[in-house]
C-alpha atoms as a PDB file:
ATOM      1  CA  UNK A   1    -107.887 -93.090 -93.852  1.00  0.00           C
ATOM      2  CA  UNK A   2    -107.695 -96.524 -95.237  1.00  0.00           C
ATOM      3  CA  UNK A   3    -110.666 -97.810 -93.298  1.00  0.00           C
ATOM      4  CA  UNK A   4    -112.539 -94.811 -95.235  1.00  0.00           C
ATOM      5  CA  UNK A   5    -111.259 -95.466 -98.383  1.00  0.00           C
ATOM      6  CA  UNK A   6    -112.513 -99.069 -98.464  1.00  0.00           C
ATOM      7  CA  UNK A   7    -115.927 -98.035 -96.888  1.00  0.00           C
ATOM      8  CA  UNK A   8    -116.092 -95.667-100.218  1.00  0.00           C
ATOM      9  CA  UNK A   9    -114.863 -97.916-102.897  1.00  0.00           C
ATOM     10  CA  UNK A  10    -117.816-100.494-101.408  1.00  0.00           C
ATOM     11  CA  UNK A  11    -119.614 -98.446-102.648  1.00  0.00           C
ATOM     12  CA  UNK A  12    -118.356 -98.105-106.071  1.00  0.00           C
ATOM     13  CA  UNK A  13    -117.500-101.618-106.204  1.00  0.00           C
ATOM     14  CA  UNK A  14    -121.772-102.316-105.464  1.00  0.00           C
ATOM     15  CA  UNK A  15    -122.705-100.135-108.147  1.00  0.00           C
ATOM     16  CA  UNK A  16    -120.284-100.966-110.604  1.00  0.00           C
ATOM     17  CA  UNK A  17    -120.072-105.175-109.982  1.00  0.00           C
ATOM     18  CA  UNK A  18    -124.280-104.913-109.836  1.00  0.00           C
ATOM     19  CA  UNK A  19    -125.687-101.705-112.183  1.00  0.00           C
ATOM     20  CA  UNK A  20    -122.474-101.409-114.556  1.00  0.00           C
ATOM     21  CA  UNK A  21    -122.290 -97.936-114.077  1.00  0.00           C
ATOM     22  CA  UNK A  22    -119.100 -95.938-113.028  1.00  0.00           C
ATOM     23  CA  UNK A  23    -120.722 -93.257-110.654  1.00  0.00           C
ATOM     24  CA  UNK A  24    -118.528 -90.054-111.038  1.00  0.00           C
ATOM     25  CA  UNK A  25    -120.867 -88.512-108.335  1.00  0.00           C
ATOM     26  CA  UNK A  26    -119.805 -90.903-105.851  1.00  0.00           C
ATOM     27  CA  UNK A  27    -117.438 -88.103-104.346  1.00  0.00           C
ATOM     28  CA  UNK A  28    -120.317 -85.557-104.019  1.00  0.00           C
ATOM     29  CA  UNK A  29    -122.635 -88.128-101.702  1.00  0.00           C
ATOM     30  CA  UNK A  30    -119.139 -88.392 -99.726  1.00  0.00           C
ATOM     31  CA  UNK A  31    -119.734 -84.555 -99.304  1.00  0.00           C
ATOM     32  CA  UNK A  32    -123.249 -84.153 -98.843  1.00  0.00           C
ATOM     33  CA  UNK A  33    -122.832 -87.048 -95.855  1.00  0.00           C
ATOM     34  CA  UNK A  34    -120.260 -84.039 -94.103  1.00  0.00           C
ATOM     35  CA  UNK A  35    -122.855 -81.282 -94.937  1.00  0.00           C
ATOM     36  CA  UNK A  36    -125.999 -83.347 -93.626  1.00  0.00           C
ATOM     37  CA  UNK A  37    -124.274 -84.346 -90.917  1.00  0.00           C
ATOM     38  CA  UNK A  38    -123.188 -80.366 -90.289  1.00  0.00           C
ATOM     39  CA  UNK A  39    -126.796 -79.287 -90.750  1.00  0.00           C
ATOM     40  CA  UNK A  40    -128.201 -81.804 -88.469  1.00  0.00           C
ATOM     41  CA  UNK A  41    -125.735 -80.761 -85.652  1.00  0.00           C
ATOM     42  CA  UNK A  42    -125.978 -77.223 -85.997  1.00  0.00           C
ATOM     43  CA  UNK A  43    -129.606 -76.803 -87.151  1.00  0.00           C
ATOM     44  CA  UNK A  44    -131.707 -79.487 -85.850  1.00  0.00           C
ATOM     45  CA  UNK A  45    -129.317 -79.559 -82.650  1.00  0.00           C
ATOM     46  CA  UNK A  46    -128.886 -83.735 -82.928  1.00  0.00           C
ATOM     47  CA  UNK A  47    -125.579 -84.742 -81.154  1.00  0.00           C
ATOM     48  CA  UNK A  48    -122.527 -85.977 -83.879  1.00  0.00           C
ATOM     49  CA  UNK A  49    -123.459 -89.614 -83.124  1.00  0.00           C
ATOM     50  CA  UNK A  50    -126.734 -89.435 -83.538  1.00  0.00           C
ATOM     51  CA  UNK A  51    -126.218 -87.403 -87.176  1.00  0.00           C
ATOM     52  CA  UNK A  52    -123.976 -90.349 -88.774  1.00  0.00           C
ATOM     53  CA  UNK A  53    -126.828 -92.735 -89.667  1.00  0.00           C
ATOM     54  CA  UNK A  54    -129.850 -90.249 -89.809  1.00  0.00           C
ATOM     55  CA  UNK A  55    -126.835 -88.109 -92.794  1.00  0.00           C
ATOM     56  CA  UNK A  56    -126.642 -91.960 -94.203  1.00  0.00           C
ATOM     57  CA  UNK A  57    -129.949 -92.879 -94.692  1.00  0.00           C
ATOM     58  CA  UNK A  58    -130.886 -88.803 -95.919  1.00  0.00           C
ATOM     59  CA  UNK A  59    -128.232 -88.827 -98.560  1.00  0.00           C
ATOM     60  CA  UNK A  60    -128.956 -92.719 -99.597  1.00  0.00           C
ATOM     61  CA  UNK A  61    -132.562 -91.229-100.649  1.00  0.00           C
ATOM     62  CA  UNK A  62    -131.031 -88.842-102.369  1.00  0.00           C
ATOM     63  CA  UNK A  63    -129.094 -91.571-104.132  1.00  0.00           C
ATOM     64  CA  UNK A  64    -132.002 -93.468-105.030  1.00  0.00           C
ATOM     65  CA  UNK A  65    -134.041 -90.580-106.464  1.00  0.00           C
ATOM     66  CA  UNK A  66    -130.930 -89.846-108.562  1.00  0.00           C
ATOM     67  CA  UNK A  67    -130.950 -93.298-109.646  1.00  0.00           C
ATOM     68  CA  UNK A  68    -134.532 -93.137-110.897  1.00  0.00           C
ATOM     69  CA  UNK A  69    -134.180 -89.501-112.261  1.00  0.00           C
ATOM     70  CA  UNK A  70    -130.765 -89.803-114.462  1.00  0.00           C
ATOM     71  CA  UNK A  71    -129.741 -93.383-114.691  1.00  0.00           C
ATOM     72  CA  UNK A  72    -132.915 -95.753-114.978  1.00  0.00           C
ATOM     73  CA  UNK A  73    -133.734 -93.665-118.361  1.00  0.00           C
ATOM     74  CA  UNK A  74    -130.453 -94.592-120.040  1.00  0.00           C
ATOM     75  CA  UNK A  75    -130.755 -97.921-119.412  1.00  0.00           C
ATOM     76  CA  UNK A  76    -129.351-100.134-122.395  1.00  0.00           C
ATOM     77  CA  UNK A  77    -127.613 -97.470-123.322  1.00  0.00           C
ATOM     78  CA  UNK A  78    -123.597 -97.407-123.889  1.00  0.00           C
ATOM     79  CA  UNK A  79    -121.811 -97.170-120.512  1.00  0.00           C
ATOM     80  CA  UNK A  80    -120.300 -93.853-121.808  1.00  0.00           C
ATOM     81  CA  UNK A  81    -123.883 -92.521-121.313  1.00  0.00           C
ATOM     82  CA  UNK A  82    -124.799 -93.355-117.634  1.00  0.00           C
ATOM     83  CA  UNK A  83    -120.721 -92.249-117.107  1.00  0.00           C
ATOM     84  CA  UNK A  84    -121.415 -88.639-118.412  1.00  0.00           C
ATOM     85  CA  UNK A  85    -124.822 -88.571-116.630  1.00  0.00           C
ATOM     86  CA  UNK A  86    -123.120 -89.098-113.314  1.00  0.00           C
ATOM     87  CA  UNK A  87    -120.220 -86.473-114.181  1.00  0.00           C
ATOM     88  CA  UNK A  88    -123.262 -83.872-114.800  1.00  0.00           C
ATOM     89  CA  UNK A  89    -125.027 -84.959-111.272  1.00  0.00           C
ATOM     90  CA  UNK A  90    -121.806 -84.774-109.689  1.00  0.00           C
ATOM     91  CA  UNK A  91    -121.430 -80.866-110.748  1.00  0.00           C
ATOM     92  CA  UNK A  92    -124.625 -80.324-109.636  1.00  0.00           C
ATOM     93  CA  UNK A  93    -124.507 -81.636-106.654  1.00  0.00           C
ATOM     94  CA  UNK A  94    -121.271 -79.702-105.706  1.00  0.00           C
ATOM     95  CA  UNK A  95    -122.844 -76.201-107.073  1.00  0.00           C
ATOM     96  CA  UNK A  96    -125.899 -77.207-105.193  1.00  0.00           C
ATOM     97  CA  UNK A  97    -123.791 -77.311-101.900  1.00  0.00           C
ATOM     98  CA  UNK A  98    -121.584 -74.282-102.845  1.00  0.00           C
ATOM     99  CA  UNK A  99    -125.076 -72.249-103.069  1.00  0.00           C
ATOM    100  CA  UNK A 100    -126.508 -73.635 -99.816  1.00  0.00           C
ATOM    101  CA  UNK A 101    -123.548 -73.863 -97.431  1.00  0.00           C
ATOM    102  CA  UNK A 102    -120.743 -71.335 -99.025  1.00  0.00           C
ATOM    103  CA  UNK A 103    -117.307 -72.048-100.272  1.00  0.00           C
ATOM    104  CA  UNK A 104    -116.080 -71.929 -96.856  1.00  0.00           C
ATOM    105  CA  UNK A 105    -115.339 -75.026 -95.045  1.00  0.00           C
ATOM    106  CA  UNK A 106    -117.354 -75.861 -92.109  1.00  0.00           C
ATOM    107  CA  UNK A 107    -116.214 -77.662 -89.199  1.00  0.00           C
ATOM    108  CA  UNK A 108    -117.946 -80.887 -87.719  1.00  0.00           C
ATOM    109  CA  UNK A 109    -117.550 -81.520 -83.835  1.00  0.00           C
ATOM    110  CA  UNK A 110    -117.077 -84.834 -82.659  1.00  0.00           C
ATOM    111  CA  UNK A 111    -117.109 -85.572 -78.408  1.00  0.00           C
ATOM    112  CA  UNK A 112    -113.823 -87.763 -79.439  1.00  0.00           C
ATOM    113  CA  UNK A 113    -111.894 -84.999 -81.056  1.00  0.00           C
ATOM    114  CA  UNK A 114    -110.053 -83.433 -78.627  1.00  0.00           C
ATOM    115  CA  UNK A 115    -109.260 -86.572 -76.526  1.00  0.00           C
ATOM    116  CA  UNK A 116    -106.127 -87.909 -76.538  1.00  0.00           C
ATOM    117  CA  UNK A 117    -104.315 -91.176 -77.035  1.00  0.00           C
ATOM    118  CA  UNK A 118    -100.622 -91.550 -76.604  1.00  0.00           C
ATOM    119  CA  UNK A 119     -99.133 -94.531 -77.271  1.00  0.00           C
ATOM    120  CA  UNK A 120     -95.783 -94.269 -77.004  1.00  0.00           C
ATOM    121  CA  UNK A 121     -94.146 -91.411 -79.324  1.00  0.00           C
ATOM    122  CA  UNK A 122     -97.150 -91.860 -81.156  1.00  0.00           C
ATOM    123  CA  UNK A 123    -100.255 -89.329 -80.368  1.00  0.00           C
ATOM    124  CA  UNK A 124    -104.234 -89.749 -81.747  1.00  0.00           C
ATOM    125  CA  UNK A 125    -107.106 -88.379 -81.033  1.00  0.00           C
ATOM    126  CA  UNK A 126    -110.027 -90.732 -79.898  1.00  0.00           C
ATOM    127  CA  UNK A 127    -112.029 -89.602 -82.822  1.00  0.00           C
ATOM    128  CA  UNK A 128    -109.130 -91.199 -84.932  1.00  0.00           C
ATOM    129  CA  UNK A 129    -109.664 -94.489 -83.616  1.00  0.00           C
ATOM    130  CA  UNK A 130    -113.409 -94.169 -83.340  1.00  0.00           C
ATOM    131  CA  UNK A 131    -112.919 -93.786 -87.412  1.00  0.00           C
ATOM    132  CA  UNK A 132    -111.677 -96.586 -88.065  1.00  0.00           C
ATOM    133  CA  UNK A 133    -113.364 -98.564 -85.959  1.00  0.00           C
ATOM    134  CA  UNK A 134    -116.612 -97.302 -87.439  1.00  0.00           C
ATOM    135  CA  UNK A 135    -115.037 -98.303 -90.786  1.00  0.00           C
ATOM    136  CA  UNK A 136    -114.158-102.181 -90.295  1.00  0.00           C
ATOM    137  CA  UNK A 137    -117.493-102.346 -88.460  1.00  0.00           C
ATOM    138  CA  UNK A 138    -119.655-101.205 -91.063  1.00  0.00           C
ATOM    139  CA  UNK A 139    -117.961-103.035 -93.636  1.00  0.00           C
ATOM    140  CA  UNK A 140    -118.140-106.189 -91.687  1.00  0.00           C
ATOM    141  CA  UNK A 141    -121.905-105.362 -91.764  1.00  0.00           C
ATOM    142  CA  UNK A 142    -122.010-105.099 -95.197  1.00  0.00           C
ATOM    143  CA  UNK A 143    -119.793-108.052 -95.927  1.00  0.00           C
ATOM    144  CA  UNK A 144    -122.731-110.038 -93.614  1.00  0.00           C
ATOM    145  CA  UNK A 145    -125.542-108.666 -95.540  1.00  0.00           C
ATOM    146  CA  UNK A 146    -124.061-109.329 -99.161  1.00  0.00           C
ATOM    147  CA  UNK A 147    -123.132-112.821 -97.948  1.00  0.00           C
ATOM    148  CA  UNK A 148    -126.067-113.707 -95.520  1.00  0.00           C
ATOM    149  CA  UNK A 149    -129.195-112.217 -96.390  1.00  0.00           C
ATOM    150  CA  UNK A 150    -132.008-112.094 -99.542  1.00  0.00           C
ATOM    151  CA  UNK A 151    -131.315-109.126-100.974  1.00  0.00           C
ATOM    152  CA  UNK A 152    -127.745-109.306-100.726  1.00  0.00           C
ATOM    153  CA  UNK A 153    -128.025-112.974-102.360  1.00  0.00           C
ATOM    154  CA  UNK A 154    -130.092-111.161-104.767  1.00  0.00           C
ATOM    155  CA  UNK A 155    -127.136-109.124-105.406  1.00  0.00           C
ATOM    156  CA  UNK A 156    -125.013-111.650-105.854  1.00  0.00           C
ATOM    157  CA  UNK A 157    -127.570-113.201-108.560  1.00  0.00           C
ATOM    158  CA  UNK A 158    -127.677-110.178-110.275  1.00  0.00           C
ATOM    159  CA  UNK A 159    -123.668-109.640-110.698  1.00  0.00           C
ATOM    160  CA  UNK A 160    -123.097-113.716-112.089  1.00  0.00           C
ATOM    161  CA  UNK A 161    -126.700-113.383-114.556  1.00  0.00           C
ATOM    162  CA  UNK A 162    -128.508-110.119-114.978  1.00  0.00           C
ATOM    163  CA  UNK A 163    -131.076-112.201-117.255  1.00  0.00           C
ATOM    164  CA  UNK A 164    -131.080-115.234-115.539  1.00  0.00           C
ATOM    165  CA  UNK A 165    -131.477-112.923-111.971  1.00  0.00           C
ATOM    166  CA  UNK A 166    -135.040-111.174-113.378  1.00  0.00           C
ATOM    167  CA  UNK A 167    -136.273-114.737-114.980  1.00  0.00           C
ATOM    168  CA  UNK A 168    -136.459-115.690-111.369  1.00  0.00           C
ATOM    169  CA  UNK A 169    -138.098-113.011-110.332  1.00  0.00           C
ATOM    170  CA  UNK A 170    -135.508-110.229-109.046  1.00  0.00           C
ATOM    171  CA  UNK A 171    -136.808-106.471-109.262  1.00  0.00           C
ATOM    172  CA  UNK A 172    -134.111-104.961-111.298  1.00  0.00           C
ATOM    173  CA  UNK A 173    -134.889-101.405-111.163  1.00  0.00           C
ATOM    174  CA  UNK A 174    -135.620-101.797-107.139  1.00  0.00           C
ATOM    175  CA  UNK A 175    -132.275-103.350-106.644  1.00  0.00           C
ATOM    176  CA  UNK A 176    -130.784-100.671-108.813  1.00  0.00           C
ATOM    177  CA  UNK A 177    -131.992 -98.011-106.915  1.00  0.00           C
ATOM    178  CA  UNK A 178    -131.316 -99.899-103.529  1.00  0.00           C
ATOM    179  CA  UNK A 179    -127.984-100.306-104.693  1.00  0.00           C
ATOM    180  CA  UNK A 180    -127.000 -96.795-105.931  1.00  0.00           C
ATOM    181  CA  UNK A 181    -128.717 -95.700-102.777  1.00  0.00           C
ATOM    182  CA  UNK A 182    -126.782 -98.164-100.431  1.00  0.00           C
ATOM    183  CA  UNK A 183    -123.392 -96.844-102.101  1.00  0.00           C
ATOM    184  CA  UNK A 184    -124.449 -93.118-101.818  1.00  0.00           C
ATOM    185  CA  UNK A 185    -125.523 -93.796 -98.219  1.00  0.00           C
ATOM    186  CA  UNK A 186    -121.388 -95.727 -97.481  1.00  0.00           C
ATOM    187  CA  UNK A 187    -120.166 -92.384 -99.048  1.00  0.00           C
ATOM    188  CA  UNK A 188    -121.880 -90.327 -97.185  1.00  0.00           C
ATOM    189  CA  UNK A 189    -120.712 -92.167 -93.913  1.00  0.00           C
ATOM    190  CA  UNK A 190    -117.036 -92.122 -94.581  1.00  0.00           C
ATOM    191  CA  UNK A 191    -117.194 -88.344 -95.739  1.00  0.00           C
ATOM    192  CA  UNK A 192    -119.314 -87.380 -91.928  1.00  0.00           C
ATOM    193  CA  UNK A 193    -116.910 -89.105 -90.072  1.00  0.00           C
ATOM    194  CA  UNK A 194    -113.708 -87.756 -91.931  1.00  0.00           C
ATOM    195  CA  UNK A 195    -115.666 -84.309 -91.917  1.00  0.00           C
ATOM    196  CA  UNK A 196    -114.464 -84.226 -88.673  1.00  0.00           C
ATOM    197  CA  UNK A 197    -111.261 -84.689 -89.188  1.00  0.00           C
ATOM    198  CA  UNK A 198    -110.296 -82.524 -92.489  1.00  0.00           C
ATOM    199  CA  UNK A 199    -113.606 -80.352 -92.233  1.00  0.00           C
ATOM    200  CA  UNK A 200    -116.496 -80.024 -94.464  1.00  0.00           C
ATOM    201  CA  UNK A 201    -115.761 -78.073 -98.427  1.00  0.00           C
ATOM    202  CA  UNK A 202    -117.892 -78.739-101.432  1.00  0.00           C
ATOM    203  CA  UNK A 203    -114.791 -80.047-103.253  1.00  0.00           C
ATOM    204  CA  UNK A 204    -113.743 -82.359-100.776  1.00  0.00           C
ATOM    205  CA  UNK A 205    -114.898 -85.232-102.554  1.00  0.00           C
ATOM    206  CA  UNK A 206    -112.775 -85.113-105.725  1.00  0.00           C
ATOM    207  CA  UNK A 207    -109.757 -87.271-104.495  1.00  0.00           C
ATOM    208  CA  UNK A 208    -111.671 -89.513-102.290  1.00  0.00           C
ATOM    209  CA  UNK A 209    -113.605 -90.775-105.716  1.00  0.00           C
ATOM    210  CA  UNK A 210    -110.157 -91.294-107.498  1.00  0.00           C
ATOM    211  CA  UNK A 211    -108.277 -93.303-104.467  1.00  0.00           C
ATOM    212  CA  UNK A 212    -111.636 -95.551-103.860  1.00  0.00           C
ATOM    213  CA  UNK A 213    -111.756 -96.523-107.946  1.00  0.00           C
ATOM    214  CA  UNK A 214    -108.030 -97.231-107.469  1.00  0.00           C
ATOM    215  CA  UNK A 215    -108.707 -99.669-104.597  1.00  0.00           C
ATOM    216  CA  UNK A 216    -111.751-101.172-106.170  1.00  0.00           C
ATOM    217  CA  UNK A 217    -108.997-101.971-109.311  1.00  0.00           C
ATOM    218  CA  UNK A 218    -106.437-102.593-106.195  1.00  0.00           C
ATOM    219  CA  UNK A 219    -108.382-105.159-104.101  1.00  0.00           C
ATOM    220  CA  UNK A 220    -109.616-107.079-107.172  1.00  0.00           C
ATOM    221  CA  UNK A 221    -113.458-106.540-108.444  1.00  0.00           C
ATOM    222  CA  UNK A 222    -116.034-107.723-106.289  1.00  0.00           C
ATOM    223  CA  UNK A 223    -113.791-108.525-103.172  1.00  0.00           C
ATOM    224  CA  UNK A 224    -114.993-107.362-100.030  1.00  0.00           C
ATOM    225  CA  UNK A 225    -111.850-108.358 -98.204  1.00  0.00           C
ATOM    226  CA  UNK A 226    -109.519-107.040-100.640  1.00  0.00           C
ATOM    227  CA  UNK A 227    -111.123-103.853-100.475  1.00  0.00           C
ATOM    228  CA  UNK A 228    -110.506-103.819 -97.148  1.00  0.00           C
ATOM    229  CA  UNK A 229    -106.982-104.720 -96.968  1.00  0.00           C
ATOM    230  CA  UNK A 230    -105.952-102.522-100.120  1.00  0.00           C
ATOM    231  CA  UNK A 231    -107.928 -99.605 -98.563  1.00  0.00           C
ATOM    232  CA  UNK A 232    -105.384 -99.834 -95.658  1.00  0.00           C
ATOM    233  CA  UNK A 233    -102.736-100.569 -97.746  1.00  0.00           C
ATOM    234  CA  UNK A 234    -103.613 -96.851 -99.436  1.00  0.00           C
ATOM    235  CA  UNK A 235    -103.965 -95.233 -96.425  1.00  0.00           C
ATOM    236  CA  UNK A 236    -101.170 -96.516 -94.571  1.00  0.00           C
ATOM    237  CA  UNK A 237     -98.690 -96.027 -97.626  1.00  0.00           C
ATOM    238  CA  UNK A 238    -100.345 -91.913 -97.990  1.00  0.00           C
ATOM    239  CA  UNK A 239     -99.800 -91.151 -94.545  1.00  0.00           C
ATOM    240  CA  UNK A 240     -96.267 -92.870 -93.890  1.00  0.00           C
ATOM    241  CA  UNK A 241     -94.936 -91.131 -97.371  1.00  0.00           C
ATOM    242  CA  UNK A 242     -96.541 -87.574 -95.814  1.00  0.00           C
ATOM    243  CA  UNK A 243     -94.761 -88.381 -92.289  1.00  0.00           C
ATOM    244  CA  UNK A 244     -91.385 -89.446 -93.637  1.00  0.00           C
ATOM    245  CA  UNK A 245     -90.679 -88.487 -97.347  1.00  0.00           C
ATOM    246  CA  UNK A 246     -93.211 -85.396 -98.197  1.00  0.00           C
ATOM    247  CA  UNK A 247     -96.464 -84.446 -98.205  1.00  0.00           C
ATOM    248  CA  UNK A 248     -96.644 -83.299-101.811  1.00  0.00           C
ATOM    249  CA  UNK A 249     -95.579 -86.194-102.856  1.00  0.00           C
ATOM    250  CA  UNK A 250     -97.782 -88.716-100.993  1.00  0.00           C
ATOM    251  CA  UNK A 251    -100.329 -88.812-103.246  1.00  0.00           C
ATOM    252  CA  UNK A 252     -98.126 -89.967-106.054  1.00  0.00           C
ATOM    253  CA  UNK A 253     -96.675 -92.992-104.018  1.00  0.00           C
ATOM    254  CA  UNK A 254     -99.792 -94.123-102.895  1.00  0.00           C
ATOM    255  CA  UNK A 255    -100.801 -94.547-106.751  1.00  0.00           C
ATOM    256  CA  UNK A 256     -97.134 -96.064-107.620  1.00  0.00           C
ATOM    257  CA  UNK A 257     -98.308 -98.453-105.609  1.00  0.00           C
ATOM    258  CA  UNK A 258    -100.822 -99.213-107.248  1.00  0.00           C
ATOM    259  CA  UNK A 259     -98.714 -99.061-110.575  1.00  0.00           C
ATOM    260  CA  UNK A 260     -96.657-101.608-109.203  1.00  0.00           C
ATOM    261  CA  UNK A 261     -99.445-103.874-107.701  1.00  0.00           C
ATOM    262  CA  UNK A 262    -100.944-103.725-111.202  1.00  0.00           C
ATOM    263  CA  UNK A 263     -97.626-104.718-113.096  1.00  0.00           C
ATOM    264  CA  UNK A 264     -97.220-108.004-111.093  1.00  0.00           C
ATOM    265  CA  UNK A 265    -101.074-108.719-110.617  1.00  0.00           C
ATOM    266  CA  UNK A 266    -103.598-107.493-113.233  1.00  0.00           C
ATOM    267  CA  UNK A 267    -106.726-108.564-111.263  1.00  0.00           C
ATOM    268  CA  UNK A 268    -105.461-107.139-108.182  1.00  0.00           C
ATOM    269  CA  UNK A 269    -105.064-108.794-104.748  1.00  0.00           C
ATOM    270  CA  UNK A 270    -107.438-110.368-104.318  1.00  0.00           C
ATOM    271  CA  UNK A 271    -109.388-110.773-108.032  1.00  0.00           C
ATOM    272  CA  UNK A 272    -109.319-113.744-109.464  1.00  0.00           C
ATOM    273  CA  UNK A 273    -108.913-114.109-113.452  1.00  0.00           C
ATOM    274  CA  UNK A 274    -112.279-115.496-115.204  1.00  0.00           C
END
């Protein structure tokens, strides 16, 4: 769960740190990465592996027409403006999946799901694992990229001096739309992998969107490592509180948490103060 949280809140982080624009739809690209990865499986008959980057890379183009079709026009507008644009192409995006798919949730088949791991008094299932391996992986990827190569340099220019960034050249509207569709394409990935897990619904991306903001604030803006670390901090905290003190109530004390985390260090983790 916590690798999955950080591989959203990437995401968010990318979009926010590089476009300024808090994406309210990033929960329904988390869905639409389950139901592209269901239709792919049960339609096009590719095996569950096989649909995890081909339901990345579909719903990153859908990303980056979004981009171009509700966000590019409002540029230099106030962020209030992008921020209800992406609330609207968030409900539109889950009514567009409750008319295609159903209300009914839908059940993605992994080869690791039914395999078992005991370790000790503790049991998984190999899919489990598989998860969060495929998490730290990917982010490592994307940590690599950010750090190592031209565009994500460019993305890096573009976060310290938007001006300064095009003066020298930089595409902003095709890092933009690269961006927003990079993000769309992380959500996607975590929500196929956890579909799994929890099963596909349209509205199954409501609470994944609030825990990734929280670690984005959690992990400090901009950190890729703290991300990473708060995401399993999240996840770790959620499903120890469901084991041992309720499940009603895990929720809650995985945002006290943050409360707390917050009280003692504004700029998170990992953030620095600037």
């Amino acid at each position: 769960m916590g690798s999955m949280y950080a591989l959203m809140s990437i995401g968010m982080m990318l979009i926010l740190g590089i476009m300024t624009v808090i994406n309210m739809a990033h929960g329904e690209f988390y869905m639409l990465g389950g139901y592209v990865s269901f239709f792919l499986m049960t339609q096009m008959g590719l095996p569950y592996l096989v649909s995890l980057p081909v339901s990345m890379v579909v719903v990153g183009g859908i990303g980056m027409i979004s981009e171009k079709m509700t966000i590019r026009p409002l540029a230099g507008r106030p962020w209030f403006s992008t921020f209800l644009t992406t609330f609207g192409l968030s409900m539109i995006l889950r009514d567009a999946a409750q008319i295609i798919w159903g209300v009914d949730p839908r059940e993605l088949i992994s080869p690791f799901s039914h395999k078992r791991v005991v370790l000790g008094p503790i049991f998984l299932t190999q899919h489990r694992i598989f998860v969060f391996v495929a998490g730290v992986v990917v982010i490592g990827l994307l940590y690599l990229f950010i750090k190592k190569h031209k565009v994500g340099m460019a993305m890096r220019a573009i976060v310290r001096d938007r001006e300064a960034s095009a003066l020298m050249g930089i595409n902003l509207n095709a890092m933009n739309s690269f961006t927003f569709g990079l993000g769309a394409g992380t959500a996607a990935l975590a929500g196929a992998l956890l579909g799994a897990i929890f099963n596909v619904l349209p509205s199954m991306g409501e609470l994944p969107l609030v825990k990734g903001f929280a670690v984005v604030i959690m992990g400090g803006m901009g950190n890729v490592q703290g991300i990473l670390f708060s995401g399993l901090i999240l996840g770790v905290a959620e499903s120890l509180s469901a084991s041992f003190i309720s499940l009603g109530l895990s929720d809650a004390i995985a945002f006290a948490i943050l409360i707390v985390i917050l009280l003692f260090k504004p700029s998170g983790l990992f953030g620095k103060r600037i």
